[in-house]
N, C-alpha and C. Protein backbone atom coordinates (compact mmCIF):
# COMPACT_ATOMS: atom_id res chain seq x y z
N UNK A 1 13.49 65.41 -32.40
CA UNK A 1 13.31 65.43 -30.97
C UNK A 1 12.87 64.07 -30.44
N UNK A 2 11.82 63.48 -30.84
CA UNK A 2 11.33 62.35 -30.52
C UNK A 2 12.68 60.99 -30.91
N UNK A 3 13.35 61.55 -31.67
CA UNK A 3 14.37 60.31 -31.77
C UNK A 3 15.71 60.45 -30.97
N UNK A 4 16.00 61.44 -30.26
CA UNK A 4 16.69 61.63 -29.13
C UNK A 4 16.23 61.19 -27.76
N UNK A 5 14.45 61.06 -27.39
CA UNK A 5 14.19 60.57 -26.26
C UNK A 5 14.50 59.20 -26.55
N UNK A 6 14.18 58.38 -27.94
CA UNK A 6 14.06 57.28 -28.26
C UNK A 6 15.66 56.52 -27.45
N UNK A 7 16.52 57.80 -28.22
CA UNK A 7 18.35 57.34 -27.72
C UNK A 7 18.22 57.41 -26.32
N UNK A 8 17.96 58.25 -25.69
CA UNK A 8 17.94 58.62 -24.32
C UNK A 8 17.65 57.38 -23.51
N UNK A 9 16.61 57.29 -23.86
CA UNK A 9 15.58 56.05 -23.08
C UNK A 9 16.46 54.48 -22.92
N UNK A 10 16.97 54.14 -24.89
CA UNK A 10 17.65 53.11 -25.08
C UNK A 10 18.66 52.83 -23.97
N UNK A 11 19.78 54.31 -24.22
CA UNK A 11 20.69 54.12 -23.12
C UNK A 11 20.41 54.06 -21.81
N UNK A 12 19.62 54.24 -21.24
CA UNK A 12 19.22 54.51 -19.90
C UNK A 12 18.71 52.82 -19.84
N UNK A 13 18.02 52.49 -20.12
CA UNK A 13 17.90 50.91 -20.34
C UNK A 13 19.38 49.94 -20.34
N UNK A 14 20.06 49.96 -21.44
CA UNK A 14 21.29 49.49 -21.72
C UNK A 14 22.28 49.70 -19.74
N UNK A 15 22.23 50.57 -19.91
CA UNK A 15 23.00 50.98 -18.57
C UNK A 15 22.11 50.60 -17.07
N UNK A 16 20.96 50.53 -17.05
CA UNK A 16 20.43 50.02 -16.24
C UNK A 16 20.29 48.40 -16.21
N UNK A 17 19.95 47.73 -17.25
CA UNK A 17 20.50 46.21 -17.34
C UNK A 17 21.65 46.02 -17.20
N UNK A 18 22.74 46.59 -17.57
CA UNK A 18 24.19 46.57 -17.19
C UNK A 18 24.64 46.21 -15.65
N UNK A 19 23.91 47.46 -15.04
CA UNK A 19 24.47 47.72 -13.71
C UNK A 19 23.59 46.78 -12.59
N UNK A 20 22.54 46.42 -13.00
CA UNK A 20 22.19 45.20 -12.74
C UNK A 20 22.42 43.64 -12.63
N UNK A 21 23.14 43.58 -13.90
CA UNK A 21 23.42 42.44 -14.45
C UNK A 21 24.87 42.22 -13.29
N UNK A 22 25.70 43.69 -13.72
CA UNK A 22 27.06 43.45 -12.59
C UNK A 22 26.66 42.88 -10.95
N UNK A 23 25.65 43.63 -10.97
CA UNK A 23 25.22 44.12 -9.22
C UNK A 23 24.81 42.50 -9.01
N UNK A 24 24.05 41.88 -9.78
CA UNK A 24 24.10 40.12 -8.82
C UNK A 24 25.43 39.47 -9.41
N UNK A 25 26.41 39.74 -10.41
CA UNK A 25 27.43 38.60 -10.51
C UNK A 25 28.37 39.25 -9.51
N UNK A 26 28.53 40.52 -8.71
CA UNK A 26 29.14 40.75 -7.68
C UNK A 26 28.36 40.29 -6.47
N UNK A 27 27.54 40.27 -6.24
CA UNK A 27 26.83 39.67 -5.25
C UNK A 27 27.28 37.90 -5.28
N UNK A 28 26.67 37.67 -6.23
CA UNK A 28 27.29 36.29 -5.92
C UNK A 28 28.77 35.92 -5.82
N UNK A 29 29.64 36.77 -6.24
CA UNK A 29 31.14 36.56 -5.86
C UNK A 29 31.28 36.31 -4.39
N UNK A 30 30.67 37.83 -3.60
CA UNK A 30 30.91 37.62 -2.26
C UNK A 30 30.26 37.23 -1.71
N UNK A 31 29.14 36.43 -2.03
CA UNK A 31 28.68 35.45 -1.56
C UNK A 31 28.90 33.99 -1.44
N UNK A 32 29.85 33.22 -2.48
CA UNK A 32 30.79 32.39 -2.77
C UNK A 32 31.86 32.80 -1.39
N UNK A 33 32.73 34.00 -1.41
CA UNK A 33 33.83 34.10 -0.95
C UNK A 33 33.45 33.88 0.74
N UNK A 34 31.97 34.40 1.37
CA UNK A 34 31.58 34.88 2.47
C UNK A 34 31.60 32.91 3.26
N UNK A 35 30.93 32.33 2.32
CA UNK A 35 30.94 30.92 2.25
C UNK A 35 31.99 30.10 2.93
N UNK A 36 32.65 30.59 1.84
CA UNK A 36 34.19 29.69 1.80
C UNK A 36 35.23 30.02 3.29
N UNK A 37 34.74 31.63 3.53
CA UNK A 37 35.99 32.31 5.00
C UNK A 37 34.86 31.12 6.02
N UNK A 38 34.18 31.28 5.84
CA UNK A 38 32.52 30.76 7.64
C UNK A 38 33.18 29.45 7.22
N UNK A 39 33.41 28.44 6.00
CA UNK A 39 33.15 27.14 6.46
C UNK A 39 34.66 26.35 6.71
N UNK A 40 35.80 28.05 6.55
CA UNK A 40 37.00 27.05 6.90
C UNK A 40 37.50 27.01 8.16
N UNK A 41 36.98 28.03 8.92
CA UNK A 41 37.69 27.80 10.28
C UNK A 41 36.80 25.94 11.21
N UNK A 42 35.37 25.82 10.44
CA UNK A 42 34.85 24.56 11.25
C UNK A 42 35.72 23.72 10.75
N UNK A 43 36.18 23.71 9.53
CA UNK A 43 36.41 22.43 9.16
C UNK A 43 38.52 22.42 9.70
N UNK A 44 38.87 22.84 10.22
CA UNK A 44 40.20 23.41 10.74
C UNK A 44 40.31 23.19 12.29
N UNK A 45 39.35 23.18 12.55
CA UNK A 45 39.12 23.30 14.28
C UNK A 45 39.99 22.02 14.90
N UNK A 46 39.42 21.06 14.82
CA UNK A 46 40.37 19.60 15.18
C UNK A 46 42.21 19.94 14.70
N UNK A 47 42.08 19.85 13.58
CA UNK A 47 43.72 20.25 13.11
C UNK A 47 44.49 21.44 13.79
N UNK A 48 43.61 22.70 14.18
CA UNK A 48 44.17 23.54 15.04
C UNK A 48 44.52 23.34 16.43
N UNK A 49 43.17 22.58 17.11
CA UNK A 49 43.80 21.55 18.13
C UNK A 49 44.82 20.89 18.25
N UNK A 50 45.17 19.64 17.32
CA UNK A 50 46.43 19.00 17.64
C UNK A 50 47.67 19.88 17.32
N UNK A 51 47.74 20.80 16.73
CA UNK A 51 48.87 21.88 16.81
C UNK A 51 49.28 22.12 17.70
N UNK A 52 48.07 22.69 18.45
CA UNK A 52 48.53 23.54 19.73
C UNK A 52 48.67 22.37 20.80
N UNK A 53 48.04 21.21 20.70
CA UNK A 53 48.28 20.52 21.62
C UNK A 53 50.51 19.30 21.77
N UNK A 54 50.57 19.86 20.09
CA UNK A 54 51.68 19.06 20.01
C UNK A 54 53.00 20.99 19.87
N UNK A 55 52.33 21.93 20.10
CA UNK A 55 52.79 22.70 20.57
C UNK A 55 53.61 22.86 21.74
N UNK A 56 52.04 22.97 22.82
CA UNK A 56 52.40 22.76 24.12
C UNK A 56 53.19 21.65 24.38
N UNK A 57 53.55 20.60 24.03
CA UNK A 57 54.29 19.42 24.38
C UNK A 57 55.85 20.08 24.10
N UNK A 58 55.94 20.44 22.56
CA UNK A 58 57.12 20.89 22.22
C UNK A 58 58.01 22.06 23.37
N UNK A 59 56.90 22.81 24.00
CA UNK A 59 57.51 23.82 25.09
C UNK A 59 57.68 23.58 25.92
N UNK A 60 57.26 22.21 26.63
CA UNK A 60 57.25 21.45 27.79
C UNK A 60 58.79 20.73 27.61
N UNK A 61 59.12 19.93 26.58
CA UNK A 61 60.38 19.44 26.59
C UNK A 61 61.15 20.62 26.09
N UNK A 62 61.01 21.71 25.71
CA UNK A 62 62.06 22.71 25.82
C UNK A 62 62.69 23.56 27.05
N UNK A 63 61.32 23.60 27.74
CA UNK A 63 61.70 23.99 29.47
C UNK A 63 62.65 22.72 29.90
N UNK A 64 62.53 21.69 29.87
CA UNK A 64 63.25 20.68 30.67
C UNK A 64 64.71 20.98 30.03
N UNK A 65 64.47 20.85 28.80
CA UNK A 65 66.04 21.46 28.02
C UNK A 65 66.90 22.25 28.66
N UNK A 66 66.39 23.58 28.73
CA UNK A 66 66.23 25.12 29.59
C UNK A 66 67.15 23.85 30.75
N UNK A 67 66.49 23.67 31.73
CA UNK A 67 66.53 23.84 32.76
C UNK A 67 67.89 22.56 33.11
N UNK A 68 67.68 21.90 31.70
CA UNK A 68 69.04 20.56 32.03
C UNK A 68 70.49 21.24 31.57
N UNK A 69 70.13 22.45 30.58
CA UNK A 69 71.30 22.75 30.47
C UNK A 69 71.87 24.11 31.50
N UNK A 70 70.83 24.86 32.15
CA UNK A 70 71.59 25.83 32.90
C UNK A 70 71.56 25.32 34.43
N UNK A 71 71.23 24.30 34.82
CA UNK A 71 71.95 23.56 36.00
C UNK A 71 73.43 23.04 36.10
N UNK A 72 73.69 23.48 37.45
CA UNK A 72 75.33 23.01 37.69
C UNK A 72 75.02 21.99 36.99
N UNK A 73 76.75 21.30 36.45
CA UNK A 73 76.57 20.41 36.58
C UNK A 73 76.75 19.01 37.37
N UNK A 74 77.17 19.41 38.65
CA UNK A 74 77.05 18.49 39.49
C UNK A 74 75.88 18.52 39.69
N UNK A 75 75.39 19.38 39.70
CA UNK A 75 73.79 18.95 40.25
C UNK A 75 72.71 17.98 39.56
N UNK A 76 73.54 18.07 38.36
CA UNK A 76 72.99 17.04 37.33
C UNK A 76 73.39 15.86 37.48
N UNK A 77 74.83 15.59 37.44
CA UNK A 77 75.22 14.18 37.55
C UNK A 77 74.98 13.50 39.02
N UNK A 78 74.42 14.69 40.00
CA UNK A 78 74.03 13.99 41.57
C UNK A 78 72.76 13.16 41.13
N UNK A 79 71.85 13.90 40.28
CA UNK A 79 70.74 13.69 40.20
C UNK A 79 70.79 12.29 39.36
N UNK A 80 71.61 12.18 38.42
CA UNK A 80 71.46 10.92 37.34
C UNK A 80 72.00 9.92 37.90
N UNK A 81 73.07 9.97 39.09
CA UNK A 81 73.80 9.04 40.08
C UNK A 81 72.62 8.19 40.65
N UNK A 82 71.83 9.14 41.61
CA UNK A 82 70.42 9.35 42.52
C UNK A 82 69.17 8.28 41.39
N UNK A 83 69.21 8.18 40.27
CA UNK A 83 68.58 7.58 39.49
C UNK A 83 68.81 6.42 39.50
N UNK A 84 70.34 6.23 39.04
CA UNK A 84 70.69 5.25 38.88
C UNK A 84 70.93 4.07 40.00
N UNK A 85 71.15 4.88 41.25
CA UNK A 85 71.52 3.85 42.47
C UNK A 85 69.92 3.27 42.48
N UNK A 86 68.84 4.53 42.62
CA UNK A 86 67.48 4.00 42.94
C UNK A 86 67.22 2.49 41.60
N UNK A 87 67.40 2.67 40.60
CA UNK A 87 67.22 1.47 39.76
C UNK A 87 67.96 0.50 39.73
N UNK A 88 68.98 0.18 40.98
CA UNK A 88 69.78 -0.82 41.07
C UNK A 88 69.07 -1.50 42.44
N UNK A 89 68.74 -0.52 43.45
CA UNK A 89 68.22 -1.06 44.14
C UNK A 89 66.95 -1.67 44.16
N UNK A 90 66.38 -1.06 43.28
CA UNK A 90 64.76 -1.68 42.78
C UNK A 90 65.39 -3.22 42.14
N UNK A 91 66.23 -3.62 41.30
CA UNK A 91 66.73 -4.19 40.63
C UNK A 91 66.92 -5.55 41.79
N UNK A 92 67.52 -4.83 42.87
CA UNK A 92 68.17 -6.00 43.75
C UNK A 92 66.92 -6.75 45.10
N UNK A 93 65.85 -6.08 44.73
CA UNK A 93 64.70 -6.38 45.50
C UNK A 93 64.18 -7.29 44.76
């Protein structure tokens, strides 16, 4: 009898250092991982900026695109005429 509490006890020990031992090397996993998500969006911030800022540029000359190709096209070549006379006359001043 007394050498069954002896087993009892052992295991209950064994399994309690165990589940311990797991319980901080999981802790520190997600504590590593919790780290790593918080310190990448600061360090990203600037680079996410010029994205969006060379984004917005990219949609800006795509509207003009848009808009050069579904215009008449006389209305286009009035307009590039209209350019061109104005830079001749600047030219001749």
């Amino acid at each position: 009898m007394a050498e069954m509490v002896i087993i009892s006890m052992t295991i209950i020990a064994v399994v309690l250092i165990a589940g311990l031992s797991l319980n901080g090397i999981v802790e520190k996993v997600m504590h590593a991982k919790r780290v790593r998500y918080e310190a990448k969006p600061a360090s990203n911030g600037p680079e996410v900026h010029q994205i969006a800022e060379r984004q917005q540029m990219i949609e800006d000359r795509l509207r003009v695109l848009e808009r050069i190709a579904t215009d008449r096209g006389n209305l286009l070549s009035d307009e590039i005429e209209a350019l061109r006379l104005g830079s001749e006359k600047e030219r001749a001043q």
